[in-house]
N, C-alpha and C. Protein backbone atom coordinates (compact mmCIF):
# COMPACT_ATOMS: atom_id res chain seq x y z
N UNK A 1 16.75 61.50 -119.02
CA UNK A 1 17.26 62.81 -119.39
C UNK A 1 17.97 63.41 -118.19
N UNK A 2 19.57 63.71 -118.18
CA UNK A 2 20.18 64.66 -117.16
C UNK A 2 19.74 65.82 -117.39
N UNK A 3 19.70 66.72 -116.00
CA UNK A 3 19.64 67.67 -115.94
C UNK A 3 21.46 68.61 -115.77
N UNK A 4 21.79 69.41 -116.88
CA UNK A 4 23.18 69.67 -116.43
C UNK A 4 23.21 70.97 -115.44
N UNK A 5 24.19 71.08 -115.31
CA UNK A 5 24.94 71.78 -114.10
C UNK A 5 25.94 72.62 -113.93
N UNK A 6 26.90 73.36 -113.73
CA UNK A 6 28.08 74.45 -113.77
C UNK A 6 28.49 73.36 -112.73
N UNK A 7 29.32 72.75 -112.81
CA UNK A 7 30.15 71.58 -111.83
C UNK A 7 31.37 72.65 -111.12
N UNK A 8 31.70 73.72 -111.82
CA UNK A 8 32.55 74.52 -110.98
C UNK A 8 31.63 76.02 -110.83
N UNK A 9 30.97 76.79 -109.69
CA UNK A 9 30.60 77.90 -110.43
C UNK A 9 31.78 79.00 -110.53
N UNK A 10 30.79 80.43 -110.95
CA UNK A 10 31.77 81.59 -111.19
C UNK A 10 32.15 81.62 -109.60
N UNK A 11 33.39 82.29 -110.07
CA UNK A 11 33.95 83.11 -108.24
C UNK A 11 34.82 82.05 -107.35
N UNK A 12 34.42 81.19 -108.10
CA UNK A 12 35.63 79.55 -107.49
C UNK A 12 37.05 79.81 -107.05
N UNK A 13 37.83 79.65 -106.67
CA UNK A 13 39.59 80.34 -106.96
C UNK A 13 39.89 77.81 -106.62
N UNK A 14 40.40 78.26 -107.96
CA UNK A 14 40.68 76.40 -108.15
C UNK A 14 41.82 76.55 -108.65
N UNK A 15 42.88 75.43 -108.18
CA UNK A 15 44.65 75.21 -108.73
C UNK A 15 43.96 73.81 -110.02
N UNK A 16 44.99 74.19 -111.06
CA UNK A 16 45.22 73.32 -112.15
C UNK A 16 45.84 71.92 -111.66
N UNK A 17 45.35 70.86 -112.06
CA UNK A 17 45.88 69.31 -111.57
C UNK A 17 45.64 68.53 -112.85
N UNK A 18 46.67 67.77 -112.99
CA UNK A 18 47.01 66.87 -114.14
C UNK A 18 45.47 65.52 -114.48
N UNK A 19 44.91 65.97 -115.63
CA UNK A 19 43.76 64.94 -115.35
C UNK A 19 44.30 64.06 -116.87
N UNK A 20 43.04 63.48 -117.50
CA UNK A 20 43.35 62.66 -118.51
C UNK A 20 43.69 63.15 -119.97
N UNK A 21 43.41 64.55 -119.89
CA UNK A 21 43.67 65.30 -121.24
C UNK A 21 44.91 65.99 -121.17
N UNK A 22 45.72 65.70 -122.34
CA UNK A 22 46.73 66.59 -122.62
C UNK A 22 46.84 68.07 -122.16
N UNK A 23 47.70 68.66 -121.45
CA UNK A 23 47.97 70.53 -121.39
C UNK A 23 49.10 70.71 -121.54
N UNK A 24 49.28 72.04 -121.08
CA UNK A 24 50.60 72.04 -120.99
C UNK A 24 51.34 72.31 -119.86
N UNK A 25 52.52 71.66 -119.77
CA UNK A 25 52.82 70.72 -118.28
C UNK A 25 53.37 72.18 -117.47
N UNK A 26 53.37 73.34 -118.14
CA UNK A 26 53.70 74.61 -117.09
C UNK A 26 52.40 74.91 -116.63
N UNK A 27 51.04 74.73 -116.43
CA UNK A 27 49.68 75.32 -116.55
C UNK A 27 49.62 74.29 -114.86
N UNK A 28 50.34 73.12 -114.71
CA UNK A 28 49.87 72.46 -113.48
C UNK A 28 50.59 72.98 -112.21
N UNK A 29 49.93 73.49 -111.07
CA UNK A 29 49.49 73.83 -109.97
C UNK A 29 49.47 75.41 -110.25
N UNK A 30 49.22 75.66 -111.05
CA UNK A 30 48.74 77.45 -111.09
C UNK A 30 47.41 77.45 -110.51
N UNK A 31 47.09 78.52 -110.19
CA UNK A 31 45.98 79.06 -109.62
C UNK A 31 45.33 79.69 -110.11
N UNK A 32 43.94 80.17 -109.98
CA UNK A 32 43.20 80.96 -110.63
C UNK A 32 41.78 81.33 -110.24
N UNK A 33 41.07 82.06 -110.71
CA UNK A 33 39.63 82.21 -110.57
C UNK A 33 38.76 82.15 -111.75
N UNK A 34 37.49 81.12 -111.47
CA UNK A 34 36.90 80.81 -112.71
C UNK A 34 35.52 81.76 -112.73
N UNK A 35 35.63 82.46 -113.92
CA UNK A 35 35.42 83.93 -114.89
C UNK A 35 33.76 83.30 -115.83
N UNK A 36 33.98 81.77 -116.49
CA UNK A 36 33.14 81.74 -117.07
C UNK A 36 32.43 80.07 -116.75
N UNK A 37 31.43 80.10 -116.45
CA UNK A 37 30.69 78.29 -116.35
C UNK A 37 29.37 78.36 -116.54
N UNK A 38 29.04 77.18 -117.15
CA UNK A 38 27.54 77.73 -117.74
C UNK A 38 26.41 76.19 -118.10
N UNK A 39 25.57 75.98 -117.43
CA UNK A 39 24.63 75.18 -117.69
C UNK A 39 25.08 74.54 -119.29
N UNK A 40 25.03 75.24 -119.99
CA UNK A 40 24.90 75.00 -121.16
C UNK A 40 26.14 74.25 -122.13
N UNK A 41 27.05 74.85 -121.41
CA UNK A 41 28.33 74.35 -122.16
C UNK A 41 29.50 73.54 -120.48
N UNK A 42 28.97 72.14 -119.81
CA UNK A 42 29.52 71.59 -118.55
C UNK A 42 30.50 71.25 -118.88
N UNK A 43 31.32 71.07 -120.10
CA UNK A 43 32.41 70.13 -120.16
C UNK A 43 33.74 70.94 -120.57
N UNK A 44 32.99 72.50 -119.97
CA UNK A 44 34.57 73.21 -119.90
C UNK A 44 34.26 74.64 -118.91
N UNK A 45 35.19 75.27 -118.52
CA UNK A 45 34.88 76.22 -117.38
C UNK A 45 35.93 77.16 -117.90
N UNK A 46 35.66 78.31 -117.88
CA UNK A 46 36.87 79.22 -118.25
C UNK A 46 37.00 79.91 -116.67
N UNK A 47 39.02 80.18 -117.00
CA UNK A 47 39.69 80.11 -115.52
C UNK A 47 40.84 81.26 -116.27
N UNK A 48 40.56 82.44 -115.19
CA UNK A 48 41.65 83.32 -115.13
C UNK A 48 42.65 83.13 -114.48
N UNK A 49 44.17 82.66 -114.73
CA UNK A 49 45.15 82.20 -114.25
C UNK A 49 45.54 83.32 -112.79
N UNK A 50 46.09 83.58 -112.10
CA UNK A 50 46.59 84.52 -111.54
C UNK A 50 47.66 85.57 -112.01
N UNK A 51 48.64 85.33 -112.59
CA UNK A 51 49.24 85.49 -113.67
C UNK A 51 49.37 86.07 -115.07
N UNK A 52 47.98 86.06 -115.55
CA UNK A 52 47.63 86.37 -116.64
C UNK A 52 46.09 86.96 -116.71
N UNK A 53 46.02 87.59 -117.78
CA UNK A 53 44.68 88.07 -117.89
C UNK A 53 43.67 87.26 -118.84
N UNK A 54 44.17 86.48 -119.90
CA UNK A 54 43.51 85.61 -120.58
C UNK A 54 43.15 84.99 -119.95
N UNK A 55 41.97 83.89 -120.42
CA UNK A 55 41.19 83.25 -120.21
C UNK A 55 40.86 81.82 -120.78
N UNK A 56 41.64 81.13 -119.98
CA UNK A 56 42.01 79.25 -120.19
C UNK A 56 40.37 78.79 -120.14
N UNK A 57 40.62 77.92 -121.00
CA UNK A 57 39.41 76.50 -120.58
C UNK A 57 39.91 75.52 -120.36
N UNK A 58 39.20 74.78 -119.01
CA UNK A 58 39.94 73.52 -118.69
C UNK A 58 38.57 72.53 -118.94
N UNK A 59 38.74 71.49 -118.32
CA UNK A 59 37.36 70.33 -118.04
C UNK A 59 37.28 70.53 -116.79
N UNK A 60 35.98 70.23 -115.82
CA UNK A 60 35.93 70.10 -114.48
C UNK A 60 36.84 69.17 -114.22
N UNK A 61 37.47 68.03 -114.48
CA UNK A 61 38.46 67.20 -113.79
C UNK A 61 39.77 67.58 -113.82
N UNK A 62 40.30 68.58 -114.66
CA UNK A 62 41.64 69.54 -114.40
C UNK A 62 41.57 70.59 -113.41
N UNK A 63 40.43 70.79 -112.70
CA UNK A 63 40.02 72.13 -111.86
C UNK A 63 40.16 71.19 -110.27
N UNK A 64 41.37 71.75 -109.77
CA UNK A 64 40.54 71.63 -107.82
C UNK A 64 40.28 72.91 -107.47
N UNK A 65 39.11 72.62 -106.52
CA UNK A 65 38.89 73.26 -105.46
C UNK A 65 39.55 73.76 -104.46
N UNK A 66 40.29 75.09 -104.28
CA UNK A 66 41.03 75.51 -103.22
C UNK A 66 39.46 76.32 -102.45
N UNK A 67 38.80 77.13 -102.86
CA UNK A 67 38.08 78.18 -101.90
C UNK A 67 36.76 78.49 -102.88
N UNK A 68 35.78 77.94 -101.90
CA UNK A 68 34.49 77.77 -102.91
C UNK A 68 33.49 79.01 -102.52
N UNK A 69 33.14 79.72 -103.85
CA UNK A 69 32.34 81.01 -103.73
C UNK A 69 31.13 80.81 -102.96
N UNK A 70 31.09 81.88 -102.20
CA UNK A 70 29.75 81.93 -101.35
C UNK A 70 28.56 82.03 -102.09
N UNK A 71 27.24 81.36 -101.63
CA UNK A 71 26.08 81.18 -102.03
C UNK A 71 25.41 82.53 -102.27
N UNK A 72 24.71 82.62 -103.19
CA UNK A 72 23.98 84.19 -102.85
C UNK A 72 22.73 84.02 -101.48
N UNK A 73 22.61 85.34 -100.81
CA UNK A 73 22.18 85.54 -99.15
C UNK A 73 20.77 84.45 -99.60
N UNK A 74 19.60 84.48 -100.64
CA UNK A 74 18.67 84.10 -100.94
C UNK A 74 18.72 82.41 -100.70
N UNK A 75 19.85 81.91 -101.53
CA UNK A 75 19.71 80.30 -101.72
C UNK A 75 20.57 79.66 -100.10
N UNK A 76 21.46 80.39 -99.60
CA UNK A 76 22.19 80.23 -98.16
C UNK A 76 20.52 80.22 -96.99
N UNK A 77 19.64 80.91 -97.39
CA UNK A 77 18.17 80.90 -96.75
C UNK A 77 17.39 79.52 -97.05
N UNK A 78 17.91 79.21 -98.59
CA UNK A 78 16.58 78.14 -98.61
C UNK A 78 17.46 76.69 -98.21
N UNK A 79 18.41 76.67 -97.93
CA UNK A 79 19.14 75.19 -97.43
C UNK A 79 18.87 75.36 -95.69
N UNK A 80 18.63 76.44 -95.39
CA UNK A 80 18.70 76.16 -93.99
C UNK A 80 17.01 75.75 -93.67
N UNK A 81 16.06 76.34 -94.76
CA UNK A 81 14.58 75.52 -94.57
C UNK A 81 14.64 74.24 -94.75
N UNK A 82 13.00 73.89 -94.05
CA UNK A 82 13.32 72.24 -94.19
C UNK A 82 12.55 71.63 -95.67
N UNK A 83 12.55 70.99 -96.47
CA UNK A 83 12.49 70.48 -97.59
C UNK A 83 10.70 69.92 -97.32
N UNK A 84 10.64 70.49 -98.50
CA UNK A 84 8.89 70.19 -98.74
C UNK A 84 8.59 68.38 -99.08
N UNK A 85 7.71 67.74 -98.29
CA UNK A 85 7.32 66.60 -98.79
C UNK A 85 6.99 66.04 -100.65
């Protein structure tokens, strides 16, 4: 059994890149910030274009990474502890 994941979280700012699914070919290298990602639903991320106010869904493999949201102060604390046996 996987455990799933938000593969992009909220607060991300990621450019559009050509993956294996059809889009549309003006949507590649726009920019944006992703608005919606959710344990529950991994196989799409909603992304506010810069540009626009709607709200695209892509797959994590159409999303790069330009500037990755900071950790909240709590979990930035527990990576710097050392890991329980």
């Amino acid at each position: 059994m996987a455990i799933p994941w938000a593969a992009v979280p909220q607060g991300t700012r990621v450019k559009i890149k050509q993956s294996v699914f059809p889009q549309d070919p003006t949507l590649i290298g726009k920019t944006g910030v992703v608005v919606a990602a959710s344990e529950y639903q991994t196989q799409s991320v909603g992304v506010a274009l810069d540009d626009s106010t709607d709200v695209r869904y892509f797959a994590p493999s159409e999303l790069e990474v330009t500037h990755a949201a900071a950790l909240p102060p709590d979990r930035e604390a527990a990576k710097q502890r050392r890991s329980l046996p």
